[in-house]
PDB file of N, CA and C in Angstrom:
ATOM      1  N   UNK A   1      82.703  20.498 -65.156  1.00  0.00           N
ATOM      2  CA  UNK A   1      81.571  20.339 -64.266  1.00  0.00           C
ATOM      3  C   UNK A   1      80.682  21.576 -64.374  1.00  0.00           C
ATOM      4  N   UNK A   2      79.291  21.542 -64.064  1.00  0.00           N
ATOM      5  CA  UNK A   2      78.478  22.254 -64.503  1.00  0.00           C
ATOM      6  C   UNK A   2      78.085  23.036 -62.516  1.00  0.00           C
ATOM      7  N   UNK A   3      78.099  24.374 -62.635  1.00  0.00           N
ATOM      8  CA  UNK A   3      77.817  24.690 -61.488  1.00  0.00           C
ATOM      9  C   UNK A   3      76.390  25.601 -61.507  1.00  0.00           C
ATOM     10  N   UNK A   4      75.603  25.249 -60.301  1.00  0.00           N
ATOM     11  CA  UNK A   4      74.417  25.649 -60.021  1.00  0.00           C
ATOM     12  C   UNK A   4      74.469  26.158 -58.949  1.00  0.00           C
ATOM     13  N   UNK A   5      73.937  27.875 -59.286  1.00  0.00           N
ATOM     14  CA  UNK A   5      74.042  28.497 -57.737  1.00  0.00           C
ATOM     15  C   UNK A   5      72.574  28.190 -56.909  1.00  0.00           C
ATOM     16  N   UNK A   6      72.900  28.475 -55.503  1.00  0.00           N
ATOM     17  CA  UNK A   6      71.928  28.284 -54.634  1.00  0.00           C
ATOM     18  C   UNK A   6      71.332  26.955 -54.362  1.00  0.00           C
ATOM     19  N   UNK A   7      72.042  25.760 -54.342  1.00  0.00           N
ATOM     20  CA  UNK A   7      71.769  24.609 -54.501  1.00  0.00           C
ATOM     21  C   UNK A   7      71.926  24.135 -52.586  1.00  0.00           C
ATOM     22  N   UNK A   8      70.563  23.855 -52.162  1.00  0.00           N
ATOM     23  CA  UNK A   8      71.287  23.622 -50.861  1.00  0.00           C
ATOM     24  C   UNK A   8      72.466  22.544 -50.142  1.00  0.00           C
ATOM     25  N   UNK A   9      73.228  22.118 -49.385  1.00  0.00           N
ATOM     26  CA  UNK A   9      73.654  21.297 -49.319  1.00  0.00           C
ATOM     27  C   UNK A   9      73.397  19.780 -50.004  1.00  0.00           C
ATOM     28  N   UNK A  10      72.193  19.587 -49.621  1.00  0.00           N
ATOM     29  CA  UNK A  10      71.628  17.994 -49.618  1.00  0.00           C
ATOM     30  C   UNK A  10      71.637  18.134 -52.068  1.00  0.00           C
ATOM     31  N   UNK A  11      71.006  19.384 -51.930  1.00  0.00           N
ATOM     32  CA  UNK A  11      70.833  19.244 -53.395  1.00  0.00           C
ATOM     33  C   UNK A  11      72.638  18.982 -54.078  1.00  0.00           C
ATOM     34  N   UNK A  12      73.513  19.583 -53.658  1.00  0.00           N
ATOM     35  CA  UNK A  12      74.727  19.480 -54.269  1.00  0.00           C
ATOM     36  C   UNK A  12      75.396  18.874 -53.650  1.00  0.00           C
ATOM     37  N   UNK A  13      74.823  17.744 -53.046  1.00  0.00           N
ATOM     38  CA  UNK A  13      75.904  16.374 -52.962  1.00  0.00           C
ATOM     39  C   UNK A  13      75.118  15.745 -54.087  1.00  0.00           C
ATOM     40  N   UNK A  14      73.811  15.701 -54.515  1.00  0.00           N
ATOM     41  CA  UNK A  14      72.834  15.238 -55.226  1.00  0.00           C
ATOM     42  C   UNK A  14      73.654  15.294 -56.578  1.00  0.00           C
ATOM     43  N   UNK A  15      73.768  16.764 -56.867  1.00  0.00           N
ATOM     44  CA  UNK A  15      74.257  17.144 -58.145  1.00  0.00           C
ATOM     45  C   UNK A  15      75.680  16.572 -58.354  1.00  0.00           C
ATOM     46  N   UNK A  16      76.324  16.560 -57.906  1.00  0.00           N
ATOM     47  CA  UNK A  16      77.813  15.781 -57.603  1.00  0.00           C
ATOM     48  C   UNK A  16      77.572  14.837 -58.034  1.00  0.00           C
ATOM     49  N   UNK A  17      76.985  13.881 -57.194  1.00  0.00           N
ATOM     50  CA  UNK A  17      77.121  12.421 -57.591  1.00  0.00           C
ATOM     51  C   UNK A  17      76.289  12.037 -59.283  1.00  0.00           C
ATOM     52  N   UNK A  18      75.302  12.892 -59.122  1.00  0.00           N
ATOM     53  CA  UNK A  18      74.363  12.937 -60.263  1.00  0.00           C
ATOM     54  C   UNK A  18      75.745  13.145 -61.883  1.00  0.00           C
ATOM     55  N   UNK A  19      76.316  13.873 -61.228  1.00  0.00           N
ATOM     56  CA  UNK A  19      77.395  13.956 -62.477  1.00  0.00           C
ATOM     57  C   UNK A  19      78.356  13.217 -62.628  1.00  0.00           C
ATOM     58  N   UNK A  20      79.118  12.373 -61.286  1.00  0.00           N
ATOM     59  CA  UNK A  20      80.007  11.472 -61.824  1.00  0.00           C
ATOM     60  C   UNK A  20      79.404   9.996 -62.185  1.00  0.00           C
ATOM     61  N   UNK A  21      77.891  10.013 -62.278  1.00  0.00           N
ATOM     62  CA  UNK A  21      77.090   8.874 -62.140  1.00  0.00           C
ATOM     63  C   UNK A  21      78.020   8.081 -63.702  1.00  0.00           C
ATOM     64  N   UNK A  22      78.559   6.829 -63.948  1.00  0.00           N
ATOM     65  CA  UNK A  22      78.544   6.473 -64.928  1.00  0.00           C
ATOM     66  C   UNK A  22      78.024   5.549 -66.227  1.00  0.00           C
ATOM     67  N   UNK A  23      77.058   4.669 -64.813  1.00  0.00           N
ATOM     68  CA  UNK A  23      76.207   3.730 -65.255  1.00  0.00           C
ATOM     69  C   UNK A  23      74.837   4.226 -64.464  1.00  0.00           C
ATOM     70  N   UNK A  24      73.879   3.253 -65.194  1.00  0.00           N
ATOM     71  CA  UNK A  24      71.869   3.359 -64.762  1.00  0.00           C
ATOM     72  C   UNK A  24      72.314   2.677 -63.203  1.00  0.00           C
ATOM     73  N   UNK A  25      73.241   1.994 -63.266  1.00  0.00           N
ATOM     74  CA  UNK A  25      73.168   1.200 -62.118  1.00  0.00           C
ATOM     75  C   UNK A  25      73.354   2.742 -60.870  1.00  0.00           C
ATOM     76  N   UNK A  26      74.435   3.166 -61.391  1.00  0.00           N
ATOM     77  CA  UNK A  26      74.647   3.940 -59.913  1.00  0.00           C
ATOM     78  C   UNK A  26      73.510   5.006 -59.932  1.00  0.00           C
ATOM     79  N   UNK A  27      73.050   5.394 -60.799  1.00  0.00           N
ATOM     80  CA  UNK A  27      72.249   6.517 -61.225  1.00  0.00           C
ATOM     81  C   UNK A  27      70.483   5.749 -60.272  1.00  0.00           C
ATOM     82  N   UNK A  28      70.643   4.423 -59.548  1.00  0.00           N
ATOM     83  CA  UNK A  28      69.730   3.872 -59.354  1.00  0.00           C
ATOM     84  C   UNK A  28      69.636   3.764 -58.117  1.00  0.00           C
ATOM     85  N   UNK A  29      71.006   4.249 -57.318  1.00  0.00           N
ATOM     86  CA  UNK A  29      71.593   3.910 -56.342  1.00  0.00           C
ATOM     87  C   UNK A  29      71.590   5.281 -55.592  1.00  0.00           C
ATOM     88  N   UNK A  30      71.141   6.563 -56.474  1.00  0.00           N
ATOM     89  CA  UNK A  30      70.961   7.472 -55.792  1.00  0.00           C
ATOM     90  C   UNK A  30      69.082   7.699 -55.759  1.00  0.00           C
ATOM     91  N   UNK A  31      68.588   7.194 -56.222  1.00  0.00           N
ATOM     92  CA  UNK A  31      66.885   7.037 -56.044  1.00  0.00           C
ATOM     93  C   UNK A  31      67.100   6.338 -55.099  1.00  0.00           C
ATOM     94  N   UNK A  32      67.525   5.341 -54.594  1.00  0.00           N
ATOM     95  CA  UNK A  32      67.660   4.355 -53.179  1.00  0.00           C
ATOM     96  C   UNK A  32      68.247   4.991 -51.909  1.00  0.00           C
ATOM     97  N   UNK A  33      68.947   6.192 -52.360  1.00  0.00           N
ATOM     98  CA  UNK A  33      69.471   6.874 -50.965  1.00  0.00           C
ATOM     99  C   UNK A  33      68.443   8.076 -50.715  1.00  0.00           C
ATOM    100  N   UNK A  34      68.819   9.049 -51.634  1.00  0.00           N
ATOM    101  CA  UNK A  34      67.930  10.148 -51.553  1.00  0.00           C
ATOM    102  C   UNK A  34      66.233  10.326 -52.404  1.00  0.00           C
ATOM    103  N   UNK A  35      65.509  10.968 -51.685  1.00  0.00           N
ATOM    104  CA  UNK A  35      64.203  10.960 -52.458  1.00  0.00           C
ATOM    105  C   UNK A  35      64.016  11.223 -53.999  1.00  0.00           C
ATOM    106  N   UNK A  36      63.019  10.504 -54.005  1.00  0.00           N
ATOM    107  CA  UNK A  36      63.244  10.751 -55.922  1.00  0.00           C
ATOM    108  C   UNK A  36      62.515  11.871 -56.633  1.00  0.00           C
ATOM    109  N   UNK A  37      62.088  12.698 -55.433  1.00  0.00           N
ATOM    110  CA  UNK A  37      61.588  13.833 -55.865  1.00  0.00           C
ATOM    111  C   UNK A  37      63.081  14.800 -56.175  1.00  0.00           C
ATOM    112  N   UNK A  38      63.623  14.396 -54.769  1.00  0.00           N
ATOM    113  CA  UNK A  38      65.151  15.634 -55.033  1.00  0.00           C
ATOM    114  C   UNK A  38      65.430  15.174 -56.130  1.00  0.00           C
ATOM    115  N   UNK A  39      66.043  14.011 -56.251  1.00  0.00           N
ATOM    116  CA  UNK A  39      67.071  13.665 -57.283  1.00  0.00           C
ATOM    117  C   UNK A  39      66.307  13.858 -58.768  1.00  0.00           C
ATOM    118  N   UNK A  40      65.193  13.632 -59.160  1.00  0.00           N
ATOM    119  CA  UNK A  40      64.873  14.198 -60.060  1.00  0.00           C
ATOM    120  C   UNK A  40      64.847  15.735 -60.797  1.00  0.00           C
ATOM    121  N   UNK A  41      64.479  16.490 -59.849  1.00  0.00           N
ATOM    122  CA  UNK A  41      64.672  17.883 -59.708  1.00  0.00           C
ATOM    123  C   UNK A  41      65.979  18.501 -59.843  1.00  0.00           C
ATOM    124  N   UNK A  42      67.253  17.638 -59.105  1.00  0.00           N
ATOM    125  CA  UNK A  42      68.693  18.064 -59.963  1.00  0.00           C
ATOM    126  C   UNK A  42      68.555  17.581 -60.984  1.00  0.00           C
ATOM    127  N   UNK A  43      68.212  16.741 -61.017  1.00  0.00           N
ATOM    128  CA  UNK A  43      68.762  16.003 -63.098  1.00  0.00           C
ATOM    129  C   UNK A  43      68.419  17.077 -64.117  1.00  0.00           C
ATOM    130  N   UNK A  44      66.669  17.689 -63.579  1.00  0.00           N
ATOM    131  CA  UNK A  44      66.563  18.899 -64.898  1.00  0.00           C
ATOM    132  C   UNK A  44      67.399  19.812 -64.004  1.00  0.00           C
ATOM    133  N   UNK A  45      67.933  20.095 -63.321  1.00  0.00           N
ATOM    134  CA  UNK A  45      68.166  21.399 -63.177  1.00  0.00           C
ATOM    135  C   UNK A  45      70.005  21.289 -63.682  1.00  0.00           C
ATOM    136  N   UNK A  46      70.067  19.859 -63.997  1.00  0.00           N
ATOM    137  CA  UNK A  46      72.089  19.946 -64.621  1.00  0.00           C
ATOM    138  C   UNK A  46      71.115  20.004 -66.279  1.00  0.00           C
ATOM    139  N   UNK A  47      69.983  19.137 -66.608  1.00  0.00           N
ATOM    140  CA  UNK A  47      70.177  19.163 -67.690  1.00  0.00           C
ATOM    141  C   UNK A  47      69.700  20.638 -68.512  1.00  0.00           C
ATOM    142  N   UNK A  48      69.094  21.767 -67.585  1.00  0.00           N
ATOM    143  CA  UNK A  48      68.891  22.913 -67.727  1.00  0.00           C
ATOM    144  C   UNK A  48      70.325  24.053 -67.659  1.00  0.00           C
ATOM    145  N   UNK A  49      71.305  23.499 -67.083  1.00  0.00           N
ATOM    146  CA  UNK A  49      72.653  24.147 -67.260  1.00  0.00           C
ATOM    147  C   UNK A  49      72.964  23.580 -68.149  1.00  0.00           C
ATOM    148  N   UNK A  50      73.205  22.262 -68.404  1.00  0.00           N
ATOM    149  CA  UNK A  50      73.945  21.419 -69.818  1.00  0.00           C
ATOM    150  C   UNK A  50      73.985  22.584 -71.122  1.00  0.00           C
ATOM    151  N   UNK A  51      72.124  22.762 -71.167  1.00  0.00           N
ATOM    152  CA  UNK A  51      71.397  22.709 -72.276  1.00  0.00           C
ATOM    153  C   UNK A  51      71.717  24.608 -72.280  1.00  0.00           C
ATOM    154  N   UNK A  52      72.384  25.118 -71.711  1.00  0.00           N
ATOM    155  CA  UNK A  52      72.774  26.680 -71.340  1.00  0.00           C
ATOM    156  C   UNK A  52      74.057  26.934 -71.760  1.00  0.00           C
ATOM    157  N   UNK A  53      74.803  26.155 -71.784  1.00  0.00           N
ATOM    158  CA  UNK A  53      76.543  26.481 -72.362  1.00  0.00           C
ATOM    159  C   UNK A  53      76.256  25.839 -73.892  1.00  0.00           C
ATOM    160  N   UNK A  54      75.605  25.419 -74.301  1.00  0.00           N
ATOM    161  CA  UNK A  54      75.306  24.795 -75.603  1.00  0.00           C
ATOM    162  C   UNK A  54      75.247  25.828 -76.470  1.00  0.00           C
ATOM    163  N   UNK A  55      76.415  26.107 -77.461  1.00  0.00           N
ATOM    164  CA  UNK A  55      76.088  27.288 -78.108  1.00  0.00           C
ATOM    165  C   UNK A  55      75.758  27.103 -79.543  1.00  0.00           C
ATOM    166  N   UNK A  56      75.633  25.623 -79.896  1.00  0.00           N
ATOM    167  CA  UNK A  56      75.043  24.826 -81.426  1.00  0.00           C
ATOM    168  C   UNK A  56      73.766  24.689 -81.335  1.00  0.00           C
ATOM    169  N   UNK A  57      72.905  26.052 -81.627  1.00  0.00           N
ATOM    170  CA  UNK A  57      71.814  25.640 -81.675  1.00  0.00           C
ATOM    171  C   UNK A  57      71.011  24.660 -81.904  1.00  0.00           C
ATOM    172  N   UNK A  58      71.390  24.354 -83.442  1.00  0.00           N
ATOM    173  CA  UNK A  58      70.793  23.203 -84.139  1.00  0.00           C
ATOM    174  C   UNK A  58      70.429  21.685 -82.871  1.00  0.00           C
ATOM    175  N   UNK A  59      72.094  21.425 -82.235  1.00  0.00           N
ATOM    176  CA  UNK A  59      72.128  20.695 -81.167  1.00  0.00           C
ATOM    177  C   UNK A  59      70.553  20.747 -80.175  1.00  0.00           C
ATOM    178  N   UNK A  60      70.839  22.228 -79.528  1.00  0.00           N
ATOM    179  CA  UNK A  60      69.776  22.489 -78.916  1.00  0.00           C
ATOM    180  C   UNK A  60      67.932  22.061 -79.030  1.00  0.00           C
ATOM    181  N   UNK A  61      67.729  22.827 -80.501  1.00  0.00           N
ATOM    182  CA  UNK A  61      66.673  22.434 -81.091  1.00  0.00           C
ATOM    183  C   UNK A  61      66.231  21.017 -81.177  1.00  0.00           C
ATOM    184  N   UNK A  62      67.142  20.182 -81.508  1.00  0.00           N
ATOM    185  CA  UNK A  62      67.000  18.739 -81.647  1.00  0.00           C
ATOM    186  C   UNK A  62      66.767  17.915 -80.232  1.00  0.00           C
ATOM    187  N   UNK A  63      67.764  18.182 -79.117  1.00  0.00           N
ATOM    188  CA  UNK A  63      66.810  17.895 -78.045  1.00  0.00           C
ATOM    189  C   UNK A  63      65.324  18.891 -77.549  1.00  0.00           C
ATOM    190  N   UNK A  64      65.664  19.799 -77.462  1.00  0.00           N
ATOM    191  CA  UNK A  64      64.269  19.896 -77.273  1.00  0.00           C
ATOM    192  C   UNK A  64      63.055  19.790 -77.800  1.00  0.00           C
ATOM    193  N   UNK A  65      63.326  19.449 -79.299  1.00  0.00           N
ATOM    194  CA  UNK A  65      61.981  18.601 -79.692  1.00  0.00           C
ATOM    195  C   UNK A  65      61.771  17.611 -79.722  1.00  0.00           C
ATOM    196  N   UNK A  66      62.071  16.963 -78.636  1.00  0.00           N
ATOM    197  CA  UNK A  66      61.591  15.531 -78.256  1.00  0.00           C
ATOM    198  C   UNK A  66      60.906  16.035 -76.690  1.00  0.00           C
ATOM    199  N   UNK A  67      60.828  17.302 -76.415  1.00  0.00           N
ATOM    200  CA  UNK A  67      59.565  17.526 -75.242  1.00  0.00           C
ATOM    201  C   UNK A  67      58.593  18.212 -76.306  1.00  0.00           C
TER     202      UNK A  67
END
């Protein structure tokens, strides 16, 4: 599991569930509970830790050139 400091409560139940999400379905089910401003805002901020323990650059490079 990927940990993010300073995450307030509401954000790290967000991030929690955001990570055991396993399908679009449940991942759809947290836009229906919590705002989709929060829940968006964890997603980059796990996929900004993800993309931080990644020590294969090449890996790296390749997603980020698709922004």
């Amino acid at each position: 599991m990927i940990h993010i400091e300073g995450l307030s409560p509401k954000r790290h139940i967000i991030a929690d569930a955001l990570w055991e999400c396993e399908t679009e379905r449940e991942v759809q089910m947290l836009f229906e509970v919590f705002p989709v401003s929060e829940v968006l805002l964890v997603k980059e901020m796990l996929v900004a830790a993800a993309l931080d323990q990644i020590t294969d650059t090449d890996l790296a490079e390749d997603y980020l050139s698709r922004f």
